[in-house]
Protein backbone atom coordinates (compact mmCIF):
# COMPACT_ATOMS: atom_id res chain seq x y z
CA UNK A 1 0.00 0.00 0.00
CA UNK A 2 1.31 3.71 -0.85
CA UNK A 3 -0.01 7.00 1.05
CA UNK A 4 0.27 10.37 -0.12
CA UNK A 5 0.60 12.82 2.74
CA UNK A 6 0.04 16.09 3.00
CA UNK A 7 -0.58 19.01 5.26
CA UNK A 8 -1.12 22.39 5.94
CA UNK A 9 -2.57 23.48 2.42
CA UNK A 10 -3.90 27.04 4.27
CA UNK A 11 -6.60 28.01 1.73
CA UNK A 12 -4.13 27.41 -1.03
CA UNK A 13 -5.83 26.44 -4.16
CA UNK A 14 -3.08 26.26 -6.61
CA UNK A 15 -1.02 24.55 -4.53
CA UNK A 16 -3.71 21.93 -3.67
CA UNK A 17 -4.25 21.17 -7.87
CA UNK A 18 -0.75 20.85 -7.92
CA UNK A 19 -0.50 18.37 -5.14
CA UNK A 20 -3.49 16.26 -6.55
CA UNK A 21 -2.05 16.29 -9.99
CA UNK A 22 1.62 14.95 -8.36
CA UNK A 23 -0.62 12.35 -6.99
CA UNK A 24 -2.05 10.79 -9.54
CA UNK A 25 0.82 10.64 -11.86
CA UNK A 26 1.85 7.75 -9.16
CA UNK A 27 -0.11 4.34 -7.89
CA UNK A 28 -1.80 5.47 -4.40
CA UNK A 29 -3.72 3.98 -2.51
CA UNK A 30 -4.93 6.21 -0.09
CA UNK A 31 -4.55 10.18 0.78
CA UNK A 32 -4.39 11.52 4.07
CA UNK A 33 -4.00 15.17 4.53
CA UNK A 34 -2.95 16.31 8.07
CA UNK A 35 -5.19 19.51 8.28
CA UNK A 36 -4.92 23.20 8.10
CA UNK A 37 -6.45 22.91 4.80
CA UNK A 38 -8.55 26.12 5.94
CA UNK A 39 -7.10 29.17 7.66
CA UNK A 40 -4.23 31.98 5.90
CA UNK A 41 -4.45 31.17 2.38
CA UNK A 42 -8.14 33.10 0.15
CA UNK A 43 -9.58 29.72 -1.10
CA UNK A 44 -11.21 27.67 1.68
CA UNK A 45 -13.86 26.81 -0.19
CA UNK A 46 -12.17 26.09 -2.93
CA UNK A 47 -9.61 23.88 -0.90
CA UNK A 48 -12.27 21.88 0.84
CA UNK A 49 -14.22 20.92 -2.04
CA UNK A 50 -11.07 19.59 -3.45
CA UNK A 51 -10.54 17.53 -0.47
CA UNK A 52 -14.04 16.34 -0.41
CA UNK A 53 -13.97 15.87 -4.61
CA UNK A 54 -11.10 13.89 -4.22
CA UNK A 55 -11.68 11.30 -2.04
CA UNK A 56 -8.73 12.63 0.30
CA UNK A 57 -9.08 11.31 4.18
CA UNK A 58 -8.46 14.32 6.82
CA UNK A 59 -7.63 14.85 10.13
CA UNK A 60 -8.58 18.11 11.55
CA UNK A 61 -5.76 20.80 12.16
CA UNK A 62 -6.44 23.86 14.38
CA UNK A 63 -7.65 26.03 11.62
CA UNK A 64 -10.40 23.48 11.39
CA UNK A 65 -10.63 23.21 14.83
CA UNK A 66 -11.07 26.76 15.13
CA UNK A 67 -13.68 26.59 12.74
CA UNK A 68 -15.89 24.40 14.27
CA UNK A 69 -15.28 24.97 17.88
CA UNK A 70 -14.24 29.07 17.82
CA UNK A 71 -11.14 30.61 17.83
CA UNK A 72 -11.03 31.41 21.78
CA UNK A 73 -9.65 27.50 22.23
CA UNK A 74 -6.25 28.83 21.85
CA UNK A 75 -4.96 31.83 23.68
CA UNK A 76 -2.23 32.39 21.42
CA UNK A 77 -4.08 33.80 18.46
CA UNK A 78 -4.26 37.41 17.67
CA UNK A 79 -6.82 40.21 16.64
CA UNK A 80 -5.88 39.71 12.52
CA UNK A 81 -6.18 35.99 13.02
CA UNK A 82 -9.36 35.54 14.69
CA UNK A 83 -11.01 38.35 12.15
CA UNK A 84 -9.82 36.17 9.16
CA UNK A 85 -11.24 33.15 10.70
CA UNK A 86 -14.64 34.75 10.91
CA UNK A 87 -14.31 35.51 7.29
CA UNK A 88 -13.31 31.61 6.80
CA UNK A 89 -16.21 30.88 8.63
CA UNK A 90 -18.21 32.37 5.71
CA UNK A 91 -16.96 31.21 3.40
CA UNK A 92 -17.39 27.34 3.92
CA UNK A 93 -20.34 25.35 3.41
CA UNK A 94 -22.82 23.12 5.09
CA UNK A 95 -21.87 20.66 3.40
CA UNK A 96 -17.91 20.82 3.72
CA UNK A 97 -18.91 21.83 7.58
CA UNK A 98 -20.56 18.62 7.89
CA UNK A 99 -17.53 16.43 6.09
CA UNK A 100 -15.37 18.30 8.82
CA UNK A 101 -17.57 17.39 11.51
CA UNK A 102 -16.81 14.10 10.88
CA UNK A 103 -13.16 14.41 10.73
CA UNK A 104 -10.84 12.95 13.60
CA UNK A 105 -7.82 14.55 14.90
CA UNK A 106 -6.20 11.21 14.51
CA UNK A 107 -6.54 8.72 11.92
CA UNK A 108 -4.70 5.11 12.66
CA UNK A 109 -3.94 2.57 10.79
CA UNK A 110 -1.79 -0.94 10.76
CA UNK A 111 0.61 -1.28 7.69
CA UNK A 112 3.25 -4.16 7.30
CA UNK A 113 2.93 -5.10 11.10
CA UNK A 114 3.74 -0.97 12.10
CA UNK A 115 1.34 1.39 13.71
CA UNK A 116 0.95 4.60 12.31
CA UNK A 117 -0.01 7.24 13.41
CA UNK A 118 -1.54 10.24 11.56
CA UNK A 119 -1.97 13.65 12.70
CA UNK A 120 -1.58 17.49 12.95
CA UNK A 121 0.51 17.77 16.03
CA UNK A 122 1.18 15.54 18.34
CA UNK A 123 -1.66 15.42 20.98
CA UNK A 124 -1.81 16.13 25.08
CA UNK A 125 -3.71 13.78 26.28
CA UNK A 126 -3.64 14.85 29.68
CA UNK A 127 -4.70 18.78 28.76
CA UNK A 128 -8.89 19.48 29.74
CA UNK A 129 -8.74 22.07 27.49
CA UNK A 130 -10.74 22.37 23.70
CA UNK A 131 -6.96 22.80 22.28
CA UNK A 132 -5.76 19.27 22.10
CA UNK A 133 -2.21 19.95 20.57
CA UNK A 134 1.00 20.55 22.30
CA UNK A 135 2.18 23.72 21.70
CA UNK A 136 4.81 24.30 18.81
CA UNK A 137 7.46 25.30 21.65
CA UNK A 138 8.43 21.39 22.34
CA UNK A 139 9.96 21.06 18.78
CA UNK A 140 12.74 24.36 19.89
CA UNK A 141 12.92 23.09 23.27
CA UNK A 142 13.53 19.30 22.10
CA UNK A 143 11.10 17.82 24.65
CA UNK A 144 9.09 16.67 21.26
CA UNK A 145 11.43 13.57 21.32
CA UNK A 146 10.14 12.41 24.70
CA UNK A 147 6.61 12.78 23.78
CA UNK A 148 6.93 11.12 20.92
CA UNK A 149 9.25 8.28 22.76
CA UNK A 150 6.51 7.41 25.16
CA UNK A 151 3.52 7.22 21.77
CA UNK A 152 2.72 3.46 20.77
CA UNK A 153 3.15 3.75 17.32
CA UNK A 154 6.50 2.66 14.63
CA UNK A 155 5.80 5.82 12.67
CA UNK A 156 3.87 9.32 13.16
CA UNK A 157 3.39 12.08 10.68
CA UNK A 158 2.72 15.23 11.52
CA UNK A 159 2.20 18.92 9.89
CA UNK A 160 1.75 22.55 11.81
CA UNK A 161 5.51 23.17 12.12
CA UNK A 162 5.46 24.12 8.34
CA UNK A 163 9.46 22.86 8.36
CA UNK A 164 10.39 19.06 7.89
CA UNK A 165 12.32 17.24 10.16
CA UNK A 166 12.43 13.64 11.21
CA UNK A 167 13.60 12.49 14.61
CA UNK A 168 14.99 8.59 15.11
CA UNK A 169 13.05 7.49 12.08
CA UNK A 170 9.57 7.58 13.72
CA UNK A 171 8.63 11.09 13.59
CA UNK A 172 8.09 12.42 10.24
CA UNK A 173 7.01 16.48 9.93
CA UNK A 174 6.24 16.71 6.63
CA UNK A 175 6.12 20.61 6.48
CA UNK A 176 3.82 23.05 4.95
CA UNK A 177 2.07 22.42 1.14
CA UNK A 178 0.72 25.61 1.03
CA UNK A 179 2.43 28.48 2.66
């Protein structure tokens, strides 16, 4: 089996054709974006219906997040961010709400005897709060590693950092596709 991944797309049209069309010049068997498809870029609607068109599995990144569950969920945005995500938020449609609503933050699967594990950032399961992602500080600090040590899983892809990097093999970041 062969996955295309992909993340962070940000309302980026052009760069979403050109990611689809790179896809199916090769044998795939499944897509699996890793979120932020909305948020940044002018063409959410655009983006989503691409997704949806497509056949592309999702997990939700915090621009969807913030979509469906508000922006006040993370105390780190500011005033030009939260007014663009009210404009996002008018842009989409029932029907690409609904599609999101049914999107995971994680998506597993079993491959060649190896978990994998798919999703925006790594997750804090111990955190009460709507926010469910660490936040980006544990990649500069380096406590990522640890986090990712103590996860049950052979490999785990992530986006939001929009820079690749892979630590010991496991941890793939496969960087921004739209920005």
């Amino acid at each position: 089996m062969r996955i295309a991944i992909f993340s962070d797309v940000h309302g980026n049209k052009e760069a979403l054709e050109a990611i689809i069309e790179d896809i199916k010049k090769e044998t795939i068997n499944e897509i699996i974006c890793l979120g932020d498809t909305l948020g940044i870029g002018p063409n959410p609607k655009e983006c989503m219906d691409l997704i949806i068109n497509n056949g592309i599995k999702m997990v939700l990144g915090n621009h969807e997040l913030y979509f469906l569950k508000g922006t006040d969920i993370d105390d780190e945005m500011d005033e030009d961010e939260i007014l663009h995500q009210k404009w996002t938020k008018e842009q989409i449609t029932d029907s690409q709400k609904s599609y999101l609503e049914k999107c995971s933050v994680t998506i597993e699967k079993e491959y060649n005897r190896k978990k994998l594990l798919f999703t925006h950032f790594l997750i804090d399961y111990n955190s009460k709060e709507q926010y469910p992602f660490y936040k980006l500080n544990i990649v500069r600090d380096g406590s990522i590693k640890n986090i990712m040590e103590s996860l049950n899983y052979d490999l785990i892809f992530i986006g939001h950092e929009h820079k690749d990097f892979c630590i010991d093999n496991k941890l793939y970041d496969v960087a921004s596709s739209g920005c």
